[in-house]
Protein backbone atom coordinates (compact mmCIF):
# COMPACT_ATOMS: atom_id res chain seq x y z
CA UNK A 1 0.00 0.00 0.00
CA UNK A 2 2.44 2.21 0.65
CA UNK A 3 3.97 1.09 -2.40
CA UNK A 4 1.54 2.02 -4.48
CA UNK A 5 1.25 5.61 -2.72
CA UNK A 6 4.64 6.31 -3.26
CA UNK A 7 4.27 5.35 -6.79
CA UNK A 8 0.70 7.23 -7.26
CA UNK A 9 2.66 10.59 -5.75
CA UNK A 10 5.85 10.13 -8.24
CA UNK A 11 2.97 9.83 -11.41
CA UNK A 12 1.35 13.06 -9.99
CA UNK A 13 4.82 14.76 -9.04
CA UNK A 14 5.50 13.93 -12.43
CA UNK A 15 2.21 14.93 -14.07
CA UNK A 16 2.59 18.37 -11.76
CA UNK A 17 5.92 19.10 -13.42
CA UNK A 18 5.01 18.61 -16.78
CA UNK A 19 2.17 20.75 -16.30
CA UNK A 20 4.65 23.51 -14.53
CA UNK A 21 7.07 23.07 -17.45
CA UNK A 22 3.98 23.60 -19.78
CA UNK A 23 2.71 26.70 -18.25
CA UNK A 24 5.94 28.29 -17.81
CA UNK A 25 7.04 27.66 -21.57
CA UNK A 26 3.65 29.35 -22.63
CA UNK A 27 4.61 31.96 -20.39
CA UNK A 28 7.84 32.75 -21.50
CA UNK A 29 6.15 32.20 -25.15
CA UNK A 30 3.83 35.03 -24.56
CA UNK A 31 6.20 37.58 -22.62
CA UNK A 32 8.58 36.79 -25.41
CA UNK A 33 5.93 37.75 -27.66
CA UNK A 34 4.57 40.93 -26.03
CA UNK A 35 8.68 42.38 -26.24
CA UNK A 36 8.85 41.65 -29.66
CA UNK A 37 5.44 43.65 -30.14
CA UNK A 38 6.79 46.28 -27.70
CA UNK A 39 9.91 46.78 -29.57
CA UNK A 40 8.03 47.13 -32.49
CA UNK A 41 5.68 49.92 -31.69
CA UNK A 42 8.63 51.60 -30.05
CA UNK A 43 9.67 51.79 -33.66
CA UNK A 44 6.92 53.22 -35.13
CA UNK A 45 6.55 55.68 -32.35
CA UNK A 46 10.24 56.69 -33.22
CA UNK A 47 9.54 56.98 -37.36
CA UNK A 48 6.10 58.95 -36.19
CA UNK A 49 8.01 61.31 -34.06
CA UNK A 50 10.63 61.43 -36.89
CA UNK A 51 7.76 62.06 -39.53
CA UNK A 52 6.54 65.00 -37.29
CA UNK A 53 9.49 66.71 -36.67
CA UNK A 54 10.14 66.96 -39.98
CA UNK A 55 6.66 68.26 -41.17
CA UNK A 56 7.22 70.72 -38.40
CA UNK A 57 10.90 71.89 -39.37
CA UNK A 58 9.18 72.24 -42.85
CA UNK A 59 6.11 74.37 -41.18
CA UNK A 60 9.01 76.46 -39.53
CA UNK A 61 10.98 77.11 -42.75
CA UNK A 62 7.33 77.99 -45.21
CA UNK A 63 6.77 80.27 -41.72
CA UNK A 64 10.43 82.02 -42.22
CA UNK A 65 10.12 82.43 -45.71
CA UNK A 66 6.54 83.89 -45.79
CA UNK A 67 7.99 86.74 -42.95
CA UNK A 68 10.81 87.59 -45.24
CA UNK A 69 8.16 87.63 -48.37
CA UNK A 70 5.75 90.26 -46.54
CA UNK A 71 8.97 92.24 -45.48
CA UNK A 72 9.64 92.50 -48.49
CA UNK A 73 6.67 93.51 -49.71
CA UNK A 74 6.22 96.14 -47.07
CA UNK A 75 9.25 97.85 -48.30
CA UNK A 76 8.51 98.44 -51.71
CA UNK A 77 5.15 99.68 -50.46
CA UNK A 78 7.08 101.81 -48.45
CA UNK A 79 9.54 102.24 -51.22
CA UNK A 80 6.49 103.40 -53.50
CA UNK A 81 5.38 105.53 -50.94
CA UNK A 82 7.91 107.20 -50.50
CA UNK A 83 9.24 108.20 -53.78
CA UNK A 84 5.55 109.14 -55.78
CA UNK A 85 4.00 110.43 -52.48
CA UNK A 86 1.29 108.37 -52.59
């Protein structure tokens, strides 16, 4: 009898660590898995941050090159102005 206890508790010592080894492979499965999908929105936050910047450095640049348009404009008007007396 005790025997077949012992034996009965080695099948379900066994049976207990398979199941362990089961549920920790999944697990390390699936937290491998949710880095890799980390890592890879990390990247396309980066290119989307990238993208922006450089729409906004482009913004900034039409924005410096509009001022210098309507000073120039405001000179000849004053230029105009100036010389017929208008």
């Amino acid at each position: 009898m005790v025997y077949a206890i012992s034996v009965l508790c080695s099948k379900n010592f066994d049976c207990a660590q398979e199941i362990l080894e089961a549920t920790q492979d999944r697990a390390l499965q699936e937290a491998a898995s949710l880095k890799q999908q980390l890592d890879q929105e990390r990247i396309v936050q980066i290119n989307v941050e990238n993208q922006f910047r450089m729409q906004l450095d482009d913004q900034e640049e039409m924005i410096k090159v509009l001022v210098v348009q309507v000073i120039v404009v405001v000179q000849v008007l004053l230029f105009i102005h100036e010389t017929f007396h208008v």
